[in-house]
Protein backbone atom coordinates (compact mmCIF):
# COMPACT_ATOMS: atom_id res chain seq x y z
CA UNK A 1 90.39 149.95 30.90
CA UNK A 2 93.51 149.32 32.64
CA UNK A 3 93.07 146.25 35.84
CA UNK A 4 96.96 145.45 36.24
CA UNK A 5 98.55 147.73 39.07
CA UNK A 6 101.34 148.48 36.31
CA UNK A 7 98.43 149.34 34.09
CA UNK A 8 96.82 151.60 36.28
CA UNK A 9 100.18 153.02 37.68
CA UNK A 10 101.49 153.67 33.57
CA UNK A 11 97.62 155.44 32.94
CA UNK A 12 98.34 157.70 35.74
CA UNK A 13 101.94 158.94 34.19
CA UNK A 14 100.36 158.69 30.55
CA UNK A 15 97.52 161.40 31.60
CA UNK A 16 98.74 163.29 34.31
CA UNK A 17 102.77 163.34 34.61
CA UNK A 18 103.09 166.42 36.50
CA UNK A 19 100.58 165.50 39.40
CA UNK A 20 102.38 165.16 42.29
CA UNK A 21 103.46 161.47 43.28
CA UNK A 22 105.09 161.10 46.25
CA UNK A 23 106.40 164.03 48.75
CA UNK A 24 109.45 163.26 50.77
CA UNK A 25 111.09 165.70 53.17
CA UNK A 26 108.52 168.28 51.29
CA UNK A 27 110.14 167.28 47.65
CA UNK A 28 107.74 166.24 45.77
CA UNK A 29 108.29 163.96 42.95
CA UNK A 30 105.48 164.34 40.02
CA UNK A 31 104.32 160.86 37.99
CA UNK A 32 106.69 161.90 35.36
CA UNK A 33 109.64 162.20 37.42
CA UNK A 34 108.62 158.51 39.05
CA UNK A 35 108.46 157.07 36.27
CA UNK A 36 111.62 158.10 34.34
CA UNK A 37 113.40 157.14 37.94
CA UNK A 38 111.72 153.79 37.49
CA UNK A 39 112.57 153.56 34.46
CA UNK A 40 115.96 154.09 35.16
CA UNK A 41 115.76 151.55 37.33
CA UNK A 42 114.30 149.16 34.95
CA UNK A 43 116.95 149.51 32.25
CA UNK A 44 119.67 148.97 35.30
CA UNK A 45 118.00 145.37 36.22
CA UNK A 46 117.94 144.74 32.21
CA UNK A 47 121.30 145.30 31.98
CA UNK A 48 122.41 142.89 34.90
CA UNK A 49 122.41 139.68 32.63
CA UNK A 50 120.10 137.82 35.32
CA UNK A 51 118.51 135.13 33.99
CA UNK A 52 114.98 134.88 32.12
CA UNK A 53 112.20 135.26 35.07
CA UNK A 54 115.36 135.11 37.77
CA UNK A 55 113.91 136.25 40.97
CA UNK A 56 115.88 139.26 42.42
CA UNK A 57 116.35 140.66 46.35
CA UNK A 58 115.71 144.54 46.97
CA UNK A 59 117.08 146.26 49.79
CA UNK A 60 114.75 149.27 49.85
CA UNK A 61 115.03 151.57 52.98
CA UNK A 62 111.98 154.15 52.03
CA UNK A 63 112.91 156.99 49.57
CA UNK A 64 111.55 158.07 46.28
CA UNK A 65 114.25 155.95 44.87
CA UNK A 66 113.09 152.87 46.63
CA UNK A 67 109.89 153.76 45.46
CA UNK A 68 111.43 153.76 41.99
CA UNK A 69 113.09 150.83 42.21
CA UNK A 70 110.13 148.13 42.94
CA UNK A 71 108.55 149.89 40.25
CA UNK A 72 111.53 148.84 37.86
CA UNK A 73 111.11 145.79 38.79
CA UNK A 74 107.56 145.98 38.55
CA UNK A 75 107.66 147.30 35.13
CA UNK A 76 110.31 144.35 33.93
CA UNK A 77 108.07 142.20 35.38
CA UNK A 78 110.35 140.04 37.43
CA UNK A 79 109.32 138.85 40.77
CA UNK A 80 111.25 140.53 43.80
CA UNK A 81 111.92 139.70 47.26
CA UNK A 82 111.12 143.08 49.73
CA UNK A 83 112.58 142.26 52.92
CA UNK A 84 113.01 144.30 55.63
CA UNK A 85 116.72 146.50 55.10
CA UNK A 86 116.94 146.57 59.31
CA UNK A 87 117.68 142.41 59.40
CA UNK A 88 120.68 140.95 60.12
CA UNK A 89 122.82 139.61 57.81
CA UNK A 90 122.58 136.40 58.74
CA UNK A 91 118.45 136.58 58.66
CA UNK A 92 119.01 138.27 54.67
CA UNK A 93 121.22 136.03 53.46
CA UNK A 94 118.89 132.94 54.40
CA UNK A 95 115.87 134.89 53.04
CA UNK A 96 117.57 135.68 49.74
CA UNK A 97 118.58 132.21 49.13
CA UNK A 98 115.69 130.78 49.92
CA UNK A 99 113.47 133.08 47.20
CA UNK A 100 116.41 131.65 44.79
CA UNK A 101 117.66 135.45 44.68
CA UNK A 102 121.24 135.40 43.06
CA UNK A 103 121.54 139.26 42.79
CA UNK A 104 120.30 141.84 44.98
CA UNK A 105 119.84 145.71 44.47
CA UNK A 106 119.67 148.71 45.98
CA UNK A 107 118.09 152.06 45.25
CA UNK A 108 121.56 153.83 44.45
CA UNK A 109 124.39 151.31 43.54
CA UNK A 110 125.12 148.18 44.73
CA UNK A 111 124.29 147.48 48.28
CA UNK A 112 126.80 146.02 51.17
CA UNK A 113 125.04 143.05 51.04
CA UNK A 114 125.78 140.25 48.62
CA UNK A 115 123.70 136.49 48.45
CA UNK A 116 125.72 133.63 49.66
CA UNK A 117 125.52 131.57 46.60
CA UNK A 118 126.71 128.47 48.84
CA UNK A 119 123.53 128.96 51.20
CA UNK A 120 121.17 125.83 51.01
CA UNK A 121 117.32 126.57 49.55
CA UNK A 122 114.80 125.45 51.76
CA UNK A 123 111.86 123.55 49.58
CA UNK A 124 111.53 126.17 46.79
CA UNK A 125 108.69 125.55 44.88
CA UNK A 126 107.65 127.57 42.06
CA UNK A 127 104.02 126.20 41.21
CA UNK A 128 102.01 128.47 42.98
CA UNK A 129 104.44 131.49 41.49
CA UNK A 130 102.96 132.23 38.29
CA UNK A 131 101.72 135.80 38.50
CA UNK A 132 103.50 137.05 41.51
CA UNK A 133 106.29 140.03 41.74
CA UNK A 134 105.98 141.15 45.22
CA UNK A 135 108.03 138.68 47.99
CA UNK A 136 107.31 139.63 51.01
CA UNK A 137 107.89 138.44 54.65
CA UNK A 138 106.05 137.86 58.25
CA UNK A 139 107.64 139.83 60.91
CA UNK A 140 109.85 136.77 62.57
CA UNK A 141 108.78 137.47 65.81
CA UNK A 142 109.05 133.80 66.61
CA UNK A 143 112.32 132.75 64.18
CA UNK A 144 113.35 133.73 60.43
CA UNK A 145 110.24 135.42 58.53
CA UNK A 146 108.26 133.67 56.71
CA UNK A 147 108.46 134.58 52.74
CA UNK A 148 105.23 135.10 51.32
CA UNK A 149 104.85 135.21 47.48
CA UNK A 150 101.54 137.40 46.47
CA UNK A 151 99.44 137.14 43.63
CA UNK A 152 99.30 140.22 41.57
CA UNK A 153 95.44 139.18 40.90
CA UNK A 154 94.90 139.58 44.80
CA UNK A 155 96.92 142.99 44.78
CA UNK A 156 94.64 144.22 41.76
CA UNK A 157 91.62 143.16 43.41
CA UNK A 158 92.74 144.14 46.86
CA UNK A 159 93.38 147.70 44.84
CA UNK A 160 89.88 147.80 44.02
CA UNK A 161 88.24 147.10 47.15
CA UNK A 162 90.85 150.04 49.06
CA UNK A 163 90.39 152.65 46.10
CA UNK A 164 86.69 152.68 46.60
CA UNK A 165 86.70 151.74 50.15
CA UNK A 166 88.50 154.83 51.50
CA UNK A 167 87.84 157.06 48.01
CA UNK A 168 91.57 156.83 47.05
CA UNK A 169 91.84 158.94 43.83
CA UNK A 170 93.92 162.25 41.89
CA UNK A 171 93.62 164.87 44.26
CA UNK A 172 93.55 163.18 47.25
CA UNK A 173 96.64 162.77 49.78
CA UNK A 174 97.91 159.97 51.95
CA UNK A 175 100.07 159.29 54.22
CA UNK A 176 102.36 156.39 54.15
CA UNK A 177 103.83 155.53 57.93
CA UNK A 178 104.91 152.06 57.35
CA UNK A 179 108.10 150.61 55.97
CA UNK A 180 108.61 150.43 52.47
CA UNK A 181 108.67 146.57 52.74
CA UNK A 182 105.43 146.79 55.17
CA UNK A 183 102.34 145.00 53.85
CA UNK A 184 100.11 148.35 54.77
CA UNK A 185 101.94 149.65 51.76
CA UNK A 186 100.00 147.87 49.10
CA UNK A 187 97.19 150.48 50.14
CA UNK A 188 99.52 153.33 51.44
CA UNK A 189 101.65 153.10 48.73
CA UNK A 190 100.53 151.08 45.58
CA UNK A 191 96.94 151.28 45.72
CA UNK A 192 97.68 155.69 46.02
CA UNK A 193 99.88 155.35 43.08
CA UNK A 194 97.91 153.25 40.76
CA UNK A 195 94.73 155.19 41.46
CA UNK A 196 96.81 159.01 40.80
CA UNK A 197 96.69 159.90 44.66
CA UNK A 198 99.43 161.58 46.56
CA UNK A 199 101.41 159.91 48.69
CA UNK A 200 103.35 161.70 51.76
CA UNK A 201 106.37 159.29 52.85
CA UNK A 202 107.10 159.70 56.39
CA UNK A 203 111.36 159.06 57.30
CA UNK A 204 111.36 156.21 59.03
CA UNK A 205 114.54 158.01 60.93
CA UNK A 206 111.54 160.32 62.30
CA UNK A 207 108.73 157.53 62.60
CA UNK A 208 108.91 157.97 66.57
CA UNK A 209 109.06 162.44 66.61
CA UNK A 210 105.31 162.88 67.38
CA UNK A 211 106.12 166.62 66.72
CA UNK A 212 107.49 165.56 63.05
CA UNK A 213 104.68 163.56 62.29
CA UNK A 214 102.12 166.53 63.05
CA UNK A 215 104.12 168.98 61.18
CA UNK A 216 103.32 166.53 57.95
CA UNK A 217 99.57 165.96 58.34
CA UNK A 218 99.27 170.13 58.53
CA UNK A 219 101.68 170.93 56.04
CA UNK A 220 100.62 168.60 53.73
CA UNK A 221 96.40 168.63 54.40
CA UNK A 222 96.83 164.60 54.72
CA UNK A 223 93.46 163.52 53.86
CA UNK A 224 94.13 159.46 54.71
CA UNK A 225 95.99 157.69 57.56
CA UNK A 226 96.50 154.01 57.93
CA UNK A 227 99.33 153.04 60.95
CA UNK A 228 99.64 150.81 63.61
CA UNK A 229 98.41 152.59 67.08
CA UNK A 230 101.37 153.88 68.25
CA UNK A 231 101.26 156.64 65.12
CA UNK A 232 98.01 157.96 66.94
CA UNK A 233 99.89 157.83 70.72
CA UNK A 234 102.97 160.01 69.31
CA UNK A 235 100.77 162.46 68.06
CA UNK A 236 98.32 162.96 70.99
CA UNK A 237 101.42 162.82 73.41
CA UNK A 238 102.36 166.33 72.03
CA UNK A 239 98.69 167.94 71.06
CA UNK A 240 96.10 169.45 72.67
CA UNK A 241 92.93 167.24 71.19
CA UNK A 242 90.52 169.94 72.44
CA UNK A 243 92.88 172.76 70.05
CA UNK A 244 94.37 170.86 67.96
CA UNK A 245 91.88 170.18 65.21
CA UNK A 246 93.43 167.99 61.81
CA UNK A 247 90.44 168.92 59.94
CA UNK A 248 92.09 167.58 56.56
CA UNK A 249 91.88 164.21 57.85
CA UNK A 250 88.74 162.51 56.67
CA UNK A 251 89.72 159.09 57.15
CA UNK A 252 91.57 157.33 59.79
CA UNK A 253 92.36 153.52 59.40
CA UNK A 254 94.14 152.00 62.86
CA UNK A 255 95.64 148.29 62.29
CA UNK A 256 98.25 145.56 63.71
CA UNK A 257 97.53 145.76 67.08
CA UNK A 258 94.75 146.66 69.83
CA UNK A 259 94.34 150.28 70.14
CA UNK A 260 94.57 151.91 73.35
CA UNK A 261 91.10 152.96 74.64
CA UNK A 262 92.54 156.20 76.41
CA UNK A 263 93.67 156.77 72.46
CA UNK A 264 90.42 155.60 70.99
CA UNK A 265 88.49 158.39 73.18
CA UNK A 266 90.98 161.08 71.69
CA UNK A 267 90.69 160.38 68.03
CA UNK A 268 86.87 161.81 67.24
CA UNK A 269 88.84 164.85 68.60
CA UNK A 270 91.92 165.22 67.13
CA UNK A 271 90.07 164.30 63.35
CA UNK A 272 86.56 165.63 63.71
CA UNK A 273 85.58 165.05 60.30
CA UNK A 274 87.38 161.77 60.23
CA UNK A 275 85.15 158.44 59.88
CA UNK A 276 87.24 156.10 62.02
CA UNK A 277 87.98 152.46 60.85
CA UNK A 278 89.42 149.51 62.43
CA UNK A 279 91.41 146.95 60.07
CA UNK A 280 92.15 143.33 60.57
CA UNK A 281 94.52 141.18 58.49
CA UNK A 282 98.00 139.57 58.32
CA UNK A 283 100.76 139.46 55.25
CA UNK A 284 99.06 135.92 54.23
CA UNK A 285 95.86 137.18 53.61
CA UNK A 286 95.91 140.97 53.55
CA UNK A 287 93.07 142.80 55.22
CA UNK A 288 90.02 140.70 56.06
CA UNK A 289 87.63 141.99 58.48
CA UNK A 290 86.71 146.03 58.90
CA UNK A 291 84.86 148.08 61.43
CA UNK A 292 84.06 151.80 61.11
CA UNK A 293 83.19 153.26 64.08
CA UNK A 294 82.39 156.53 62.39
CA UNK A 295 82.25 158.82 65.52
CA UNK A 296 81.21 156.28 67.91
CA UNK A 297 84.60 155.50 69.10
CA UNK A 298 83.71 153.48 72.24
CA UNK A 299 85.70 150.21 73.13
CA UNK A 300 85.65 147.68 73.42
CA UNK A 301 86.50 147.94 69.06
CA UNK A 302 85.29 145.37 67.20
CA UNK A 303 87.51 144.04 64.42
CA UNK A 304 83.80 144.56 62.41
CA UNK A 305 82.96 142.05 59.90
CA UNK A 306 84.59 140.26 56.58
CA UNK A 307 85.61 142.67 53.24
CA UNK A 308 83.41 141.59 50.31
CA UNK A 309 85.00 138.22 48.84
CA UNK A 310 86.10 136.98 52.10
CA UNK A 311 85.24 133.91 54.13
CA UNK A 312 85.35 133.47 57.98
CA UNK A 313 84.37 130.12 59.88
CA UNK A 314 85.15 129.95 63.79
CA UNK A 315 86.75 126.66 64.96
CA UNK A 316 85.82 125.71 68.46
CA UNK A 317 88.28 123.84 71.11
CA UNK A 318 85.91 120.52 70.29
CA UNK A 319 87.02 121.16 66.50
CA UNK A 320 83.69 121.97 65.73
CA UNK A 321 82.54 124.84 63.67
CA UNK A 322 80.58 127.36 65.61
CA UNK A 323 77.32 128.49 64.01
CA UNK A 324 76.52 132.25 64.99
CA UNK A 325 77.59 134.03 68.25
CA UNK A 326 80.21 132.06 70.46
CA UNK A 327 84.22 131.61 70.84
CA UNK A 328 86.49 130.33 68.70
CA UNK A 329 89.45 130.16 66.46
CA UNK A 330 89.43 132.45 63.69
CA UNK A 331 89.74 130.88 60.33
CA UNK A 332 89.31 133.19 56.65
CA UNK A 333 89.78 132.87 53.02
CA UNK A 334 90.10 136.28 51.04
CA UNK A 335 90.47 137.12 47.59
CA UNK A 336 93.79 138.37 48.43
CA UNK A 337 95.76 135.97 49.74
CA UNK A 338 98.58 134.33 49.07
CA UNK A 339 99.01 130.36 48.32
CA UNK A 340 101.20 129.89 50.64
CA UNK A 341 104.45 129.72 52.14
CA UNK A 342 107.76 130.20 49.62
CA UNK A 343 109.27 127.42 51.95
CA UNK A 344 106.34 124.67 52.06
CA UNK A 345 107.89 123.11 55.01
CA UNK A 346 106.92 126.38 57.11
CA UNK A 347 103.52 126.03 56.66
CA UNK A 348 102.79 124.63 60.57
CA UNK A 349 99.35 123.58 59.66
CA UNK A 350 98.66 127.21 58.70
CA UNK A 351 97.31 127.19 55.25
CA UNK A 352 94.78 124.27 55.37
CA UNK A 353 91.99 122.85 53.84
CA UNK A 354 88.50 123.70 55.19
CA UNK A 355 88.54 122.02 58.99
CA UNK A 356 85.74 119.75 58.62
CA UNK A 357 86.31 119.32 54.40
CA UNK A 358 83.07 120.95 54.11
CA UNK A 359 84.37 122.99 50.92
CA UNK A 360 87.56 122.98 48.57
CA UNK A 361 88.40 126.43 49.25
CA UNK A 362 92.47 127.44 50.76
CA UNK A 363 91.97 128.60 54.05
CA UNK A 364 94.33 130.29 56.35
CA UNK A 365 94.44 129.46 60.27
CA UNK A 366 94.98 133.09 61.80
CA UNK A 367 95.85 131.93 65.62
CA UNK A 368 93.71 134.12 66.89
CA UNK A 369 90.93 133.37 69.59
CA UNK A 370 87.86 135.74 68.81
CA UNK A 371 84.51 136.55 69.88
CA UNK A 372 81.38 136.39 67.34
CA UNK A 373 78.59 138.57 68.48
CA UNK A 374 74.56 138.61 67.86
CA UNK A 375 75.22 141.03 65.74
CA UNK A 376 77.88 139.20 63.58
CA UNK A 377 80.64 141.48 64.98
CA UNK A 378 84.10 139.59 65.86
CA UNK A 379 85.96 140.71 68.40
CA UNK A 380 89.61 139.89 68.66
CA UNK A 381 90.39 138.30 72.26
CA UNK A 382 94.02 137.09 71.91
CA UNK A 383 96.55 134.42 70.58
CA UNK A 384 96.04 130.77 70.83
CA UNK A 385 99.63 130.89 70.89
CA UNK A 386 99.12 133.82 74.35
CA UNK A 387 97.26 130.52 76.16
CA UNK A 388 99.44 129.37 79.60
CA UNK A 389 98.86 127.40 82.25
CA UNK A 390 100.19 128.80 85.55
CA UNK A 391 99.20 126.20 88.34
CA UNK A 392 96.73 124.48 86.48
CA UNK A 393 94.88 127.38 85.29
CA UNK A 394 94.49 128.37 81.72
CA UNK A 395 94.97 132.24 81.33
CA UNK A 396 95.47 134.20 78.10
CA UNK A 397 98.27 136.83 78.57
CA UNK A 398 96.47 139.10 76.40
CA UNK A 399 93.60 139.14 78.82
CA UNK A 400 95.70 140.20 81.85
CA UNK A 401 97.37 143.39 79.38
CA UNK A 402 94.13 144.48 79.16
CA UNK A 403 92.94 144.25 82.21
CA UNK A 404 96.56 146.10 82.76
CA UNK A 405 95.38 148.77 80.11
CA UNK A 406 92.42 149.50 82.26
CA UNK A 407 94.43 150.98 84.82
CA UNK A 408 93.84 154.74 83.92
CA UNK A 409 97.84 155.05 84.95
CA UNK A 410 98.83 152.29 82.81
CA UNK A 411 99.88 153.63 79.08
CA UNK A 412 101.10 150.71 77.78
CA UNK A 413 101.67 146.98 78.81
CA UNK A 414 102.84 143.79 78.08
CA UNK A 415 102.75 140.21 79.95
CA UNK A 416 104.62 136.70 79.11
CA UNK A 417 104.74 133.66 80.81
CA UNK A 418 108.34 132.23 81.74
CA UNK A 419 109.42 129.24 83.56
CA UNK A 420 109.29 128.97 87.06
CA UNK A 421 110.69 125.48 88.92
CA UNK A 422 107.59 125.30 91.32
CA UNK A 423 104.73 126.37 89.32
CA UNK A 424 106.14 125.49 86.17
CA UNK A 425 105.54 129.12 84.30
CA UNK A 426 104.85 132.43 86.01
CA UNK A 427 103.32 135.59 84.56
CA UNK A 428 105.94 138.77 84.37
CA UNK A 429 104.33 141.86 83.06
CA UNK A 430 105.69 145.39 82.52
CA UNK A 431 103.78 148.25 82.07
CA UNK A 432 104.52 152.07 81.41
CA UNK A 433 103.19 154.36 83.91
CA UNK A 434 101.86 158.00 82.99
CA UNK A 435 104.35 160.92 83.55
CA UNK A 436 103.90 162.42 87.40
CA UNK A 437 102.18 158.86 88.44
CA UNK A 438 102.55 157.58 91.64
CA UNK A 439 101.68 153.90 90.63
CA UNK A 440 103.76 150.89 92.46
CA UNK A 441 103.25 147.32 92.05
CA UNK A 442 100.92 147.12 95.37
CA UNK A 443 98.22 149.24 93.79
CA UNK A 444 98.75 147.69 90.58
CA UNK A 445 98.37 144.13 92.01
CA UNK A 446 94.90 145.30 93.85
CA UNK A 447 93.82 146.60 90.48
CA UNK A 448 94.26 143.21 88.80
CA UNK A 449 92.95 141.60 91.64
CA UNK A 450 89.51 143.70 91.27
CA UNK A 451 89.44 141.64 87.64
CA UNK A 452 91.66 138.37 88.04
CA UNK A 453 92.04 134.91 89.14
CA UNK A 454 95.08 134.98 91.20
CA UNK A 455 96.90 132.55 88.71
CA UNK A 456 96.41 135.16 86.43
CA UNK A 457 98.03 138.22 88.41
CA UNK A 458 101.59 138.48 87.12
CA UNK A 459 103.67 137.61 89.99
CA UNK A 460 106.97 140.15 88.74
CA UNK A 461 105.55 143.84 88.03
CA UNK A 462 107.75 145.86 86.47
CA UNK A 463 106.89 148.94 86.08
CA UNK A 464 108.37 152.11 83.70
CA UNK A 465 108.49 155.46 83.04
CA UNK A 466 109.84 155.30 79.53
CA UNK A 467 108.14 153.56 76.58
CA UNK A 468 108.21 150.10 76.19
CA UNK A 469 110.72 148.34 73.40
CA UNK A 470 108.58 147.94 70.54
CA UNK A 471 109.25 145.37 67.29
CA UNK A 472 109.82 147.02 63.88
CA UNK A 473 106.30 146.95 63.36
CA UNK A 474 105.49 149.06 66.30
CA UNK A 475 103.66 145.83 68.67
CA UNK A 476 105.75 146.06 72.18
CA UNK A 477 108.90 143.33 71.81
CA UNK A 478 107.66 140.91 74.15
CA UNK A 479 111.15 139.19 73.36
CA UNK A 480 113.18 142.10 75.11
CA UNK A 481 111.89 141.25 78.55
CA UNK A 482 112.17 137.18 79.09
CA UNK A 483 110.37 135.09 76.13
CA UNK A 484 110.03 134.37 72.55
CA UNK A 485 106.64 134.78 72.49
């Protein structure tokens, strides 16, 4: 019985080549066709003269060739660096050398890119890389990403738990949202592949055309999303929930950032034979915690409770580990996760041993600040790295955007702290009104100071009609308007 993601991925070709694979820009590309384009691929890193277990770098912007490509490398089993194509050169060239990448490919001849042999390598260690082919990275949002080597035993088992999980199997369609180099493509992408699904690759040239991606999930009779929240805003921007009916849809997954709750109440609507599910993880660890709302989609969401395998212990701001319902710092340990860091000097205390030594297990400290209920249910409250002072008051930024968010004129918003020479840091917030809104920064200020301290009203509103800027990963870029954070 094949375990291996290449084993499961070479079954699928073996019995059913002319399923359909992947669809892009309505092409579709059967198992066969993969497979002799990966194969292709293959024979071109064979023939490169690289080194014996030489790490390589991919530049993969998504196509059915990239696709092809990390499966040649996959199938050649040599370990591969996936970052993201959009970085600067700069940011690439550090990454490759620090994965010890001395060649780097891309899907159709050689890309513009080349590794800067002469760049230094930051603390490479290759003990904990025994097993591992995919490289890839954190999102950078405070500095160079983070490169983070996972085990293929976590992908296989993390393959297991999705497959069953959201009933992932030949004859069943999903769509894939999320850069190629994305970890939400080891279920959109790899787990669909290995377990003889269909896979419908959305452009990420047409990631933001609401219009686009609702012309996919009919045409194709999607039966499984995963995306970040913003997916679900460009699509109800453009339908009518109460008409428009996505019937196909019979599982929604909604991850990497707090969803809306005017786009929570939408969803039963827009998929009414969906079961709803909200997912919580990070690139270290993959998905840990899961809620499914079903049809009860009511906020506030809970990020639900830990996948089978995985451990959760709550740290307290007395370092003490909190026993049943309270606050704290959100520790795990999955089966999925990775060892660590590439570059062991980047670790910042985040993969750690057990906070009181009370087991020998790796743990990884997530940052966040969440709420255990009665019921076991965490909620996700914010950052420890979103706590300020402003005058002597502690306030968590992420707080005030949702107290923001409960505006019912408010569609999205974001607040960071910045320095201030009297009270040391202020709060600035922006905020995107809704079209033909009359909001100004008086009634917004009385609405926050319905639900605030007044340390914790922003003291510079600025408010929008467009969008907000948003990172690669779709999370508002909190660096575009006055911090790093």
């Amino acid at each position: 019985m094949a375990h291996t993601f290449r084993e499961r991925f070479l079954s699928q070709v073996s019995r059913r080549p002319g399923a359909p694979a992947l669809v892009w820009h309505g092409e579709v590309t059967t198992y066969g066709d993969l497979y002799e384009l990966a194969d292709k691929a293959r024979a071109r890193l064979e023939w490169s003269n690289l080194e014996p277990g030489e790490p390589i770098g991919l530049l993969a912007k998504k196509s059915p060739q990239a696709v092809a490509l990390v499966l040649g490398a996959i199938l050649s089993g040599r370990r591969f660096l996936l970052p993201s194509p959009a970085l600067a050169n700069s940011a690439l060239t550090s990454l490759f050398a620090q994965a010890g990448c001395k060649a780097v490919f891309a899907p159709e001849g050689e890309p513009e890119f080349t590794p800067d042999p002469s760049a230094s390598v930051a603390a490479l260690e290759v003990s904990d890389l025994d097993g591992v082919q995919f490289m890839l990275t954190t999102s950078g949002s405070t500095g160079l990403p983070k490169i983070v080597p996972l085990p293929q035993q976590g992908i296989d088992r993390f393959i297991e738990w999705a497959g069953a999980e959201f009933d992932i199997r030949p004859g069943r369609t999903v769509l894939n949202y999320a850069p190629l180099n994305f970890d939400l493509c080891l279920l959109d992408v790899w787990t669909t592949l290995a377990l003889g699904g269909q896979v419908v690759l959305v452009d990420p040239d047409y990631a933001a055309n609401g219009r686009h991606l609702l012309d996919m999930l009919v045409r194709h009779e999607v039966n499984i999303i995963q995306a970040v929240p913003m997916f679900f805003g460009l699509l109800l921007d453009i339908v009518q929930p109460a008409v428009d009916r996505l019937e196909s849809v019979d599982r929604v997954m909604f991850t990497g950032d707090a969803i809306p709750d005017r786009t929570l109440a939408e969803l039963p609507r827009l998929f009414p034979k969906a079961s709803l599910h909200n997912i919580y993880g990070c690139t270290e660890t993959n998905d840990s915690f899961i809620h499914h709302l079903g049809t009860d989609a009511t906020p506030p969401v809970s990020i639900g409770t830990p996948l089978p395998g995985v451990q959760t212990l709550l740290l307290t701001d007395a370092g003490t580990v909190l026993d049943g319902p309270g606050t704290g710092e959100l520790y795990v340990s999955t089966p999925f996760q990775a060892a660590g860091y590439l570059d062991r000097t980047r670790h910042t205390d985040k993969f750690v041993p057990h906070p009181t030594g009370a087991d020998d297990r790796p743990w990884f400290r997530s940052g966040d600040l969440v709420r255990r209920a009665e019921d076991g249910r965490v909620y996700l409250i914010g950052r420890s790295d979103f706590q300020v002072k402003v005058r002597g008051v502690a306030i968590n930024t992420a707080e005030v955007e949702h107290v923001l968010l409960e505006h019912p004129a408010v569609l999205e918003a974001a607040v960071v702290a910045v320095p201030d020479p009297i009270a040391g840091r202020k709060l600035v917030c922006a905020v995107q009104r809704a079209a033909d809104s009359t909001l100004n920064s008086l009634t917004l200020r009385q609405h926050c100071a319905r639900r605030l301290p007044q340390a914790a009203i922003p003291s510079v509103m600025r408010i929008v009609d467009k969008p907000l800027p948003k990172t690669s990963t779709g999370k508002v870029d909190r660096n575009a308007f006055g911090t790093s954070k």
